[in-house]
Protein backbone atom coordinates (compact mmCIF):
# COMPACT_ATOMS: atom_id res chain seq x y z
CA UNK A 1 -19.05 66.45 -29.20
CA UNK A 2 -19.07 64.62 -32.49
CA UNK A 3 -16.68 66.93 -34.20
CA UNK A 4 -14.06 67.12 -31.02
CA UNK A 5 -14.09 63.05 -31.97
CA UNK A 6 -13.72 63.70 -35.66
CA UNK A 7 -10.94 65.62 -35.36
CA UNK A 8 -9.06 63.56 -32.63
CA UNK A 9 -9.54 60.96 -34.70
CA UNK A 10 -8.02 62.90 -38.04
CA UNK A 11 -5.14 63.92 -35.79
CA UNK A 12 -4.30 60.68 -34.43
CA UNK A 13 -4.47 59.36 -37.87
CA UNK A 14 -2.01 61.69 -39.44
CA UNK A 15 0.58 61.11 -36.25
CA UNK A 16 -0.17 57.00 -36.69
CA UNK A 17 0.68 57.93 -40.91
CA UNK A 18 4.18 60.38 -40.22
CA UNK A 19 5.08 58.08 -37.80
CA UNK A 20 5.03 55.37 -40.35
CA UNK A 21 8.40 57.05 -41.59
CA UNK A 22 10.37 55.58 -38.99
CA UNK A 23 9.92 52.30 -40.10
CA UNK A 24 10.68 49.38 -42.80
CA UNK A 25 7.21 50.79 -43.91
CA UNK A 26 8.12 54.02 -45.03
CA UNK A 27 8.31 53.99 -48.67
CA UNK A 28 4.57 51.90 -48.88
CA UNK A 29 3.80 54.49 -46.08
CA UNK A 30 4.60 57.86 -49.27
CA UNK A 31 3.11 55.94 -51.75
CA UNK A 32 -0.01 56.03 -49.85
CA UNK A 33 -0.22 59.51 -48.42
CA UNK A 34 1.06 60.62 -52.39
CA UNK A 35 -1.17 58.66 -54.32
CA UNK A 36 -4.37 59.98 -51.71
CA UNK A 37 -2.88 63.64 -52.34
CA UNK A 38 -3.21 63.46 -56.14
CA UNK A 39 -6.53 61.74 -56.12
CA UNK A 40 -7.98 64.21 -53.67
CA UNK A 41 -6.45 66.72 -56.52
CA UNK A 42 -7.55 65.42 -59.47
CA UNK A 43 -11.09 65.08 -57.90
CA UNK A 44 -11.44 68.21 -57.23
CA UNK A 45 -9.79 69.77 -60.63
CA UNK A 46 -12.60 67.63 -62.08
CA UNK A 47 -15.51 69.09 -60.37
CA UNK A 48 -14.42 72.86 -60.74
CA UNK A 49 -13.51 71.95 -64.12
CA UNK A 50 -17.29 70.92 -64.67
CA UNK A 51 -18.55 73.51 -62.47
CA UNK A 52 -16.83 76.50 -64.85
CA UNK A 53 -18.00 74.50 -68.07
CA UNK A 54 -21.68 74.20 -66.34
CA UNK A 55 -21.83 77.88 -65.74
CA UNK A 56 -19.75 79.38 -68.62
CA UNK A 57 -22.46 81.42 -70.10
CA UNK A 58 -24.38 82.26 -66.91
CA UNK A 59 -24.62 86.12 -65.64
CA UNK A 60 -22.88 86.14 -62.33
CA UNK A 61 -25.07 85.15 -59.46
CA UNK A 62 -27.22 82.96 -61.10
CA UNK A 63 -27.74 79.37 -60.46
CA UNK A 64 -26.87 76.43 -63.09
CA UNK A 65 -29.98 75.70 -65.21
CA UNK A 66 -29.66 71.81 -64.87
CA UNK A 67 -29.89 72.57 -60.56
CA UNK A 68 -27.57 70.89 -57.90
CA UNK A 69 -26.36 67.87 -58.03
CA UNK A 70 -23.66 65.43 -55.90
CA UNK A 71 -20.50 66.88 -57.39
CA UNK A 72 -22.27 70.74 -56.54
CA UNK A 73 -22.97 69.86 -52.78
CA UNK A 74 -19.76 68.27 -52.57
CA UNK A 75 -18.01 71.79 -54.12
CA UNK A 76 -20.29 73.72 -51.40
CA UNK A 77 -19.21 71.71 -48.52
CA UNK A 78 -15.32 71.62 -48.79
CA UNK A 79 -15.77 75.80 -50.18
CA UNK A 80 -17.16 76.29 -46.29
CA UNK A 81 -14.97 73.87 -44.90
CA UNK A 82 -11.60 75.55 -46.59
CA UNK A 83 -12.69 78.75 -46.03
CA UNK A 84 -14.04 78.30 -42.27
CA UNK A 85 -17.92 79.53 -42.99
């Protein structure tokens, strides 16, 4: 039940944002959906980015020697949620 909510809610939110477009609010209305975009971007370049340099030397396979931390868990989660698992 708690998802169907979650995504009604991310649906309704991204019809309330395009249909910002069609008013004097547009241009604010870009700025905001652009500068979100290239945040969620550069977040994410930065934790792969770590990730890779973390791991660099590691066999396949095996885990970091330093363990999991935030930025990990937050890698694992959006990996299952992009990829449906």
């Amino acid at each position: 039940m708690r998802r169907k909510v979650v995504a009604w809610a991310l649906f309704l939110a991204c019809i309330l944002f395009l249909s910002l477009a069609a008013t004097p609010y547009s241009r604010t209305a870009d700025v905001a959906l652009i500068t979100l975009r290239l945040t969620l971007v550069i977040v994410l370049s930065v934790l792969v980015v770590r990730e890779r340099w973390r791991s660099r030397h590691e066999p396949p396979g095996k885990a970091a020697p330093g363990g999991s931390d935030v930025g990990d868990h937050f890698l694992q989660r959006f990996r299952r949620w992009y990829r449906g698992e």
